[in-house]
Protein backbone atom coordinates (compact mmCIF):
# COMPACT_ATOMS: atom_id res chain seq x y z
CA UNK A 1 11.77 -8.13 17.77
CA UNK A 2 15.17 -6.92 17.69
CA UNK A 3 16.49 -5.11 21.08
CA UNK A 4 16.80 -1.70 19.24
CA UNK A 5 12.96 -2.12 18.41
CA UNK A 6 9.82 -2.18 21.30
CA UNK A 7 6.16 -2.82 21.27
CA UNK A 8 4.77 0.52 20.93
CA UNK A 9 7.65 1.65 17.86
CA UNK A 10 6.74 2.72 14.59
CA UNK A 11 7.45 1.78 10.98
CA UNK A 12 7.41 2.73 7.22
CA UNK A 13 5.63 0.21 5.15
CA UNK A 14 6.18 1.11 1.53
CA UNK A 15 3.26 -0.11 -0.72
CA UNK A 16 2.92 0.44 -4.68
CA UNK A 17 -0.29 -0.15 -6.58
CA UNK A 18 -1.13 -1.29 -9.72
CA UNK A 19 -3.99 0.00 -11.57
CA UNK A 20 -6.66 -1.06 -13.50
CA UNK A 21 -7.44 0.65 -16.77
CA UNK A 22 -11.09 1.59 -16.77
CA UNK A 23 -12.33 3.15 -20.51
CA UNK A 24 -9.24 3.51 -22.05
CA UNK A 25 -7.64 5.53 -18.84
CA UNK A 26 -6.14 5.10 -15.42
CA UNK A 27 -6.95 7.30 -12.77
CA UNK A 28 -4.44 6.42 -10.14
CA UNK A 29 -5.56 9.81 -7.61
CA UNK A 30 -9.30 10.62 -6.14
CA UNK A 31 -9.64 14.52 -7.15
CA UNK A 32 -8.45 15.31 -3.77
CA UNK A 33 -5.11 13.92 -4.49
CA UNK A 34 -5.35 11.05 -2.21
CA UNK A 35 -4.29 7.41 -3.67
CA UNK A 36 -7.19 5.21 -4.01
CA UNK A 37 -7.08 2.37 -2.32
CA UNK A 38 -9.70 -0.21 -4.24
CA UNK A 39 -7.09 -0.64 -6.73
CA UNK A 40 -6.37 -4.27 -8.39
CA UNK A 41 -3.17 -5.31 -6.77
CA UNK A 42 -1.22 -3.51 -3.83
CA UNK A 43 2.92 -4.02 -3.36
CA UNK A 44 4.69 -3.86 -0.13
CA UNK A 45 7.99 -3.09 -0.88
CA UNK A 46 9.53 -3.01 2.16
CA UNK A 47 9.42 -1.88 5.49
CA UNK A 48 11.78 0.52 7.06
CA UNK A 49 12.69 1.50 10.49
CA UNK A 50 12.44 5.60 9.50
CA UNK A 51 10.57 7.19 6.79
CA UNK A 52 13.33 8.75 4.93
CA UNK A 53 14.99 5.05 4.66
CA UNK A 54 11.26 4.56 2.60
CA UNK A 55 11.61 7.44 0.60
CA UNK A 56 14.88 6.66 -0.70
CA UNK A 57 14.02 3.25 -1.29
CA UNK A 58 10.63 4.65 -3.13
CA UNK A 59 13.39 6.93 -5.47
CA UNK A 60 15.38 4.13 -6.47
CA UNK A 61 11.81 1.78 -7.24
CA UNK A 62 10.42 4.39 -9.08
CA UNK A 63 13.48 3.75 -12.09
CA UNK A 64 12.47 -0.20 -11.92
CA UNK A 65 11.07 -2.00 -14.71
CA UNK A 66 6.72 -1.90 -13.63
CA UNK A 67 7.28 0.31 -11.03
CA UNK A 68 8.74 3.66 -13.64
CA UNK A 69 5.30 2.48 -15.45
CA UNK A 70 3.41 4.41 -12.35
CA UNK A 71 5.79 6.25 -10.59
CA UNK A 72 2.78 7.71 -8.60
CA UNK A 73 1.39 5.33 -7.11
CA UNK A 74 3.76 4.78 -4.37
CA UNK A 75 2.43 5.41 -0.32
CA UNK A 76 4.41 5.26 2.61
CA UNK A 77 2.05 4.19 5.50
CA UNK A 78 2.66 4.29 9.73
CA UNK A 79 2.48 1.20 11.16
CA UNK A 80 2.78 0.72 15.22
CA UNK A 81 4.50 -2.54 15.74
CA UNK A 82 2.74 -5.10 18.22
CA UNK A 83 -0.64 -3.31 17.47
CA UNK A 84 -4.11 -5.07 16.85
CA UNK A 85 -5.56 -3.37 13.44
CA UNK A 86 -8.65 -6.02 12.52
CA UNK A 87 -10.37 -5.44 16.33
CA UNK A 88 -13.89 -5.94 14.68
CA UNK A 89 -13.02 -8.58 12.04
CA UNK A 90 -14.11 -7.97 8.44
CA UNK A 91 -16.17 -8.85 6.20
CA UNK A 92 -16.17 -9.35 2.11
CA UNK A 93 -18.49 -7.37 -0.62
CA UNK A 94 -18.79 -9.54 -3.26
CA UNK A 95 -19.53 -7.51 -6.89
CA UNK A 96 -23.03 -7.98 -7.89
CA UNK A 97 -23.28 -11.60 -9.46
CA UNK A 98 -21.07 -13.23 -7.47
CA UNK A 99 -21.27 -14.65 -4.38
CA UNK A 100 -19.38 -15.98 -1.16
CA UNK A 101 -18.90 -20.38 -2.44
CA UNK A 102 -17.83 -21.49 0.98
């Protein structure tokens, strides 16, 4: 951790999904407007010491080759360095049919 940085600071991470195409149509938004996060494959982009360093960096990504493809589906998430998120662990839901080979 850099001397400018302590335990306790926050962070930008910038993440970008890609979706899945489900019946001929991607839904990349819930109806409330919120992203959804079960999505195929999720991006970290960067992460930036401010938020408006990540939403500059999310205006330049969204003219990239992929990226212009779903220029929505950018998110810009907190993150407080030096801070436990997985307390309780986790588990995996399998789809139905498959099942957990270890």
């Amino acid at each position: 951790m850099t001397a400018d940085r302590a335990a306790g600071d926050e962070v930008f991470v910038l993440w970008h999904a890609r979706h899945l195409i489900v019946d001929g149509r991607t839904a990349h938004r819930d109806p409330d407007g919120e992203i959804h996060l079960d999505e195929e494959e999720w991006r970290i982009l960067g992460i930036f010491t401010d938020e408006a360093a990540a939403e500059a960096q999310r205006g330049m990504s969204r003219k990239l080759p992929g990226f212009r493809d779903e220029p929505d589906c950018f998110d810009i998430s907190p993150l407080v360095l030096d801070e436990d998120m997985w307390t309780d662990g986790y588990f995996t839901e399998y789809p139905q049919g498959h099942q957990d080979v270890t």
